[in-house]
Protein backbone atom coordinates (compact mmCIF):
# COMPACT_ATOMS: atom_id res chain seq x y z
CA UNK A 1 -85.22 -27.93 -90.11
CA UNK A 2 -86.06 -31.56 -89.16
CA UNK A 3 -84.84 -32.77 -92.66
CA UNK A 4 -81.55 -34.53 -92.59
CA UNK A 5 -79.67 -31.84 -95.54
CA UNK A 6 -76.19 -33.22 -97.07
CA UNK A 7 -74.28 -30.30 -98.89
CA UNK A 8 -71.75 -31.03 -101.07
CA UNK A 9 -70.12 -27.94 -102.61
CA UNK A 10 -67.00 -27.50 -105.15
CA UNK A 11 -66.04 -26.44 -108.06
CA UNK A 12 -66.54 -27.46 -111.80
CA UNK A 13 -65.30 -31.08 -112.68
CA UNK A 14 -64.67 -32.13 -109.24
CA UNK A 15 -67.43 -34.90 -109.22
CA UNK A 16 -69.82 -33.45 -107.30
CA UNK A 17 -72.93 -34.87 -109.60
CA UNK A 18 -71.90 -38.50 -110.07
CA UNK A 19 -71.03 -38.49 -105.72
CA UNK A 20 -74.23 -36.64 -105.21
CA UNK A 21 -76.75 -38.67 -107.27
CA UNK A 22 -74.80 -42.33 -106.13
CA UNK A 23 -74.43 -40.93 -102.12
CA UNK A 24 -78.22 -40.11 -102.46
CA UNK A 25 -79.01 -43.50 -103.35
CA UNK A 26 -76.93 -45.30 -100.87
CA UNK A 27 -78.92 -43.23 -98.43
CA UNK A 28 -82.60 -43.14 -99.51
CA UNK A 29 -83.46 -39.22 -100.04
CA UNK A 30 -83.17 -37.07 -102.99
CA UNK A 31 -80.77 -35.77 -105.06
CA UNK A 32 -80.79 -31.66 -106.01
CA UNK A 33 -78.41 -30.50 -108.66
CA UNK A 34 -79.07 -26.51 -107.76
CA UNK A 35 -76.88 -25.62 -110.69
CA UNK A 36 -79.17 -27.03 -112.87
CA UNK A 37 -81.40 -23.86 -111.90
CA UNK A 38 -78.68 -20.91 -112.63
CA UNK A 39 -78.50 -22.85 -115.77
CA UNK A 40 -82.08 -22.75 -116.25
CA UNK A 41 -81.93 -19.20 -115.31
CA UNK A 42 -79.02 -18.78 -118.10
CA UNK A 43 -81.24 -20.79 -120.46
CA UNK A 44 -84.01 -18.16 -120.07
CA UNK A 45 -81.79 -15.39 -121.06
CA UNK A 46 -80.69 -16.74 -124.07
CA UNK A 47 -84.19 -18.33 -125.01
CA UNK A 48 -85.97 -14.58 -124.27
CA UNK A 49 -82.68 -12.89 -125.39
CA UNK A 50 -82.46 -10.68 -121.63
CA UNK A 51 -80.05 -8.06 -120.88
CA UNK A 52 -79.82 -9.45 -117.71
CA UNK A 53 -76.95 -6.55 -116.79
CA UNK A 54 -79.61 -3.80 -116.69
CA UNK A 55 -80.99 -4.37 -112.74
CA UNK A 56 -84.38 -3.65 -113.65
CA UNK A 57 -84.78 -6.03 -116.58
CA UNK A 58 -83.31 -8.55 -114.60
CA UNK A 59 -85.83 -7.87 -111.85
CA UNK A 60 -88.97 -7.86 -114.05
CA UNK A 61 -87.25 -11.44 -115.75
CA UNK A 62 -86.46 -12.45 -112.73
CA UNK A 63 -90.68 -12.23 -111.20
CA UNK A 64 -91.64 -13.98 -114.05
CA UNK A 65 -89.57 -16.76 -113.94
CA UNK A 66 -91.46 -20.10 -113.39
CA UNK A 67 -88.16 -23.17 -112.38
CA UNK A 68 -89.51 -26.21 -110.41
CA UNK A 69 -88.63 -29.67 -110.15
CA UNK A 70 -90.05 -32.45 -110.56
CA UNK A 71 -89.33 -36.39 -109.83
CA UNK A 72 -89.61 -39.04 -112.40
CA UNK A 73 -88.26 -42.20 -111.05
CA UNK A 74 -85.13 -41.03 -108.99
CA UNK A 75 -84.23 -38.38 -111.76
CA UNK A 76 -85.19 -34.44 -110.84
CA UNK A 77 -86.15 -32.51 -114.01
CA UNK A 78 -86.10 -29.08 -114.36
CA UNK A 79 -89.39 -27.55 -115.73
CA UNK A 80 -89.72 -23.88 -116.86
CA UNK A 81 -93.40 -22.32 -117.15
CA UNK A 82 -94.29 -26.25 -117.11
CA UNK A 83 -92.18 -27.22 -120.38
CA UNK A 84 -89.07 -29.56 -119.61
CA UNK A 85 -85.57 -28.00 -120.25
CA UNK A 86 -83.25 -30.41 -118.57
CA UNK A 87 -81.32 -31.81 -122.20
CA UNK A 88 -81.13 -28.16 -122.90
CA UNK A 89 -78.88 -26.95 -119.67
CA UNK A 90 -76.09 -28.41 -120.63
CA UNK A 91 -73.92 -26.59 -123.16
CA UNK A 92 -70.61 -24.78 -122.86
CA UNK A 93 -72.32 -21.49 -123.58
CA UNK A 94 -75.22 -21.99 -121.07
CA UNK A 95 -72.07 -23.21 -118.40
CA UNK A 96 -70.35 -19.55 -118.75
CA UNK A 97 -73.63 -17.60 -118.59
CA UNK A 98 -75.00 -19.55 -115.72
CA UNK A 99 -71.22 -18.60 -113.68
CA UNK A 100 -71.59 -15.10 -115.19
CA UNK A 101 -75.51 -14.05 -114.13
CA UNK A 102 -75.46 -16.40 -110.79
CA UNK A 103 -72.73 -13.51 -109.74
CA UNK A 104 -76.10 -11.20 -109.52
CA UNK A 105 -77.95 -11.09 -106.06
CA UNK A 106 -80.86 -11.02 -107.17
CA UNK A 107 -80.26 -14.19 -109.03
CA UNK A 108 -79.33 -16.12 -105.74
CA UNK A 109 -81.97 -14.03 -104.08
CA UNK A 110 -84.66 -15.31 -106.18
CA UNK A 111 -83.26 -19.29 -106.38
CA UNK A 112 -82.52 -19.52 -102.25
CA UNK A 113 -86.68 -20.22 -102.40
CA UNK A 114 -87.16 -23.51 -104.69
CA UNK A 115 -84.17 -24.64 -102.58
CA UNK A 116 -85.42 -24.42 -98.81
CA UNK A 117 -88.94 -25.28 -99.74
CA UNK A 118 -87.48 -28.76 -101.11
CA UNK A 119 -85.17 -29.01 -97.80
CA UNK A 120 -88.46 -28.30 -95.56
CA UNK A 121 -90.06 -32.09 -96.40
CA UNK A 122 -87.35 -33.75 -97.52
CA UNK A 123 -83.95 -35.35 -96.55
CA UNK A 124 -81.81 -34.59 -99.33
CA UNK A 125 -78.19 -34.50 -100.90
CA UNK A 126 -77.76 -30.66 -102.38
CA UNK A 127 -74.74 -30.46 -104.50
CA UNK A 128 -73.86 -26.70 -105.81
CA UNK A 129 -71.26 -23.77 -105.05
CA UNK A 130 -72.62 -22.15 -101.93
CA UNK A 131 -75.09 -24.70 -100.54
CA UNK A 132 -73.01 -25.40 -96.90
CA UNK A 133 -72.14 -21.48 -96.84
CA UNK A 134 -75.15 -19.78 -97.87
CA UNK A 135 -78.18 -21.74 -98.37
CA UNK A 136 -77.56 -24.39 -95.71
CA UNK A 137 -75.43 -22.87 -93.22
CA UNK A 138 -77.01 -25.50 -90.41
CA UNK A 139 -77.12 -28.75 -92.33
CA UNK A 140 -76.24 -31.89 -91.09
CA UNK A 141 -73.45 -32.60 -93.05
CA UNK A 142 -71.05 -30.38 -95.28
CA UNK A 143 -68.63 -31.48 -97.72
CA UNK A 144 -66.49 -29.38 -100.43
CA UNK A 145 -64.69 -31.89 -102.93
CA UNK A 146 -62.07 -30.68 -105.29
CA UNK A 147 -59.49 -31.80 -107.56
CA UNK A 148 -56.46 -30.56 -109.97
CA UNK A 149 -57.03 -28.28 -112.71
CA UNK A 150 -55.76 -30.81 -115.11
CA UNK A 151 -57.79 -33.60 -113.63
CA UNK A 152 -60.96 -32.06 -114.10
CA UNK A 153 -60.54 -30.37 -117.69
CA UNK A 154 -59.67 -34.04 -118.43
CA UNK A 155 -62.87 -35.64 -116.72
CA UNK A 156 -65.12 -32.89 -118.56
CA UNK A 157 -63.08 -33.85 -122.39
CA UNK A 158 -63.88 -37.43 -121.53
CA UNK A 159 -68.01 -36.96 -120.68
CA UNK A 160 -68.17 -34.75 -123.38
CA UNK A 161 -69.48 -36.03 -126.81
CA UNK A 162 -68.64 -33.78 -129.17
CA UNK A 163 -66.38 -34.50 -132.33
CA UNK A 164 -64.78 -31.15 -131.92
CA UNK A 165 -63.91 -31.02 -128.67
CA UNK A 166 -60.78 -29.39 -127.19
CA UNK A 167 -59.03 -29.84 -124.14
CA UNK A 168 -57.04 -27.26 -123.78
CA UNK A 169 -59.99 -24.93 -124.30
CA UNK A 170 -62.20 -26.88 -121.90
CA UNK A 171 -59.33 -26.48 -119.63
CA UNK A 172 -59.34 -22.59 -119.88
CA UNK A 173 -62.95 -22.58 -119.70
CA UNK A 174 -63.06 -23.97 -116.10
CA UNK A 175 -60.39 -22.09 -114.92
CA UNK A 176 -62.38 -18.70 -116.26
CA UNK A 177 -64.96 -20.24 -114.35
CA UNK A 178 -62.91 -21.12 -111.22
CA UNK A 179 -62.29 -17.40 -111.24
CA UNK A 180 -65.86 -15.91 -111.74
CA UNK A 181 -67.40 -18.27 -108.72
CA UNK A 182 -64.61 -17.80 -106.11
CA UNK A 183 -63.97 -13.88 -106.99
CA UNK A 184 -67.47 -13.07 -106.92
CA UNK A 185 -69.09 -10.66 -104.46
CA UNK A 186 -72.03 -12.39 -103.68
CA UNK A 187 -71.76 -16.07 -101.94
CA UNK A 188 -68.58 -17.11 -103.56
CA UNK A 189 -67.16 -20.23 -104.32
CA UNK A 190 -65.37 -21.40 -100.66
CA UNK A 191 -65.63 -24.69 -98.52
CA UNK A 192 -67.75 -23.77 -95.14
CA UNK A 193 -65.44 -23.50 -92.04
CA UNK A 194 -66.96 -26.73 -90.93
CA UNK A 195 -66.75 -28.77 -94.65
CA UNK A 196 -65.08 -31.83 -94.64
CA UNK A 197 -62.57 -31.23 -97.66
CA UNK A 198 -61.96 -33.95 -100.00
CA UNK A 199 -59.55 -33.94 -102.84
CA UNK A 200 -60.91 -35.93 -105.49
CA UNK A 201 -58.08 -36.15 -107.83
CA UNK A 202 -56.38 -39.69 -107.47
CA UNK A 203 -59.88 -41.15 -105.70
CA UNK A 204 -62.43 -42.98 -107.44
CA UNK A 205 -66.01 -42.37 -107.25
CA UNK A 206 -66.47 -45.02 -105.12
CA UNK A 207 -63.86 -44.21 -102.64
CA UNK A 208 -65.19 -40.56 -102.37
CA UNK A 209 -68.63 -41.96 -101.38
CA UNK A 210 -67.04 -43.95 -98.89
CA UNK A 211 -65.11 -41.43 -97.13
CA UNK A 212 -68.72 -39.14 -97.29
CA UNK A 213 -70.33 -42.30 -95.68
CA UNK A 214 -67.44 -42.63 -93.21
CA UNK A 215 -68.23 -39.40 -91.67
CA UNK A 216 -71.83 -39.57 -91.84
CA UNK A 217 -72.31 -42.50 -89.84
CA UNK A 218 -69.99 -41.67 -87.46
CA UNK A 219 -72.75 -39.01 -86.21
């Protein structure tokens, strides 16, 4: 891999999107959101109503699925069987299915793809769960930011536009989902043994990015 490949894993409400797309841009190479795919993975079973438990409906799904990205401007949108579902990825129901069914091997199996193909022609700033661990195990630079409980059900009420939201139940839903990605068998939620660890909770954005920058040009 001749690509220069930033990972930057951690959990839900840490900041990884708002570092990832701003670090991208301060270096000049792409930004991949690879959650955005489990979610358009969840999206697809709900949309073609799945019973993604069964193995072998999940396989034949799974063959048929069609995810890609594609740039417009310095934005990635996800496509599915050429139709654009990025404003569709989003919702508290698609979050918890996309932590549920990205538990399944085959899931990750059938993602790792779309992900190395990108990393094969360009440099590029991957921000997901298991991108320093599992998909990029030799990238050039690995970092795992995290924050509070608290903190981040409190960054996720405040982005969220909804009259009806609740912070005590966005609170339990990120720790249910805490539990699903770190318990889970296959590639869970963990900082790589050579991550640089970052604890986002009393830092702002910009502060984060420096510290990222810090290390990288020290190389």
């Amino acid at each position: 891999m001749n690509t220069r490949i930033i990972t930057i894993d951690g959990p839900a409400g840490a900041g990884k999107t708002t570092v990832s797309k701003l670090l991208s841009q301060k270096l000049g190479c792409i930004y991949v959101d690879t959650g955005a795919l489990y979610r358009g993975v969840a999206y697809e079973i709900l949309n073609q109503k799945i019973k993604w438990e069964n193995d072998d409906i999940l396989e034949k799904f799974l063959k048929n699925l069609d995810l890609n990205f594609l740039m417009k401007e310095t934005n990635l949108i996800l496509m599915s069987s050429g139709r654009d579902i990025t404003a569709y990825i989003r919702t508290p129901e698609i979050s918890m299915l996309a932590s549920s069914s990205s538990a399944r091997p085959q899931v990750r199996a059938a993602l790792l793809d779309i992900q190395r193909n990108i990393a094969r022609t360009k440099d590029a700033v991957f921000e997901g769960r298991d991108m320093g661990t599992v998909v990029f195990p030799h990238a050039s630079f690995k970092f795992f930011l995290y924050a509070d409980l608290t903190v981040r059900a409190k960054r996720r009420f405040d982005e969220m536009k909804e009259v009806t939201k609740d912070l005590s139940n966005i609170q339990k839903d990120i720790e249910t989902r805490d539990k699903n990605d770190s318990n889970r068998i296959s590639a869970p939620l963990k900082p790589a043994k050579d991550a640089v660890k970052i604890n986002s909770s009393f830092l702002t954005i910009e502060e984060v990015i420096e510290k990222m920058l810090g290390y990288i040009e020290k190389a």
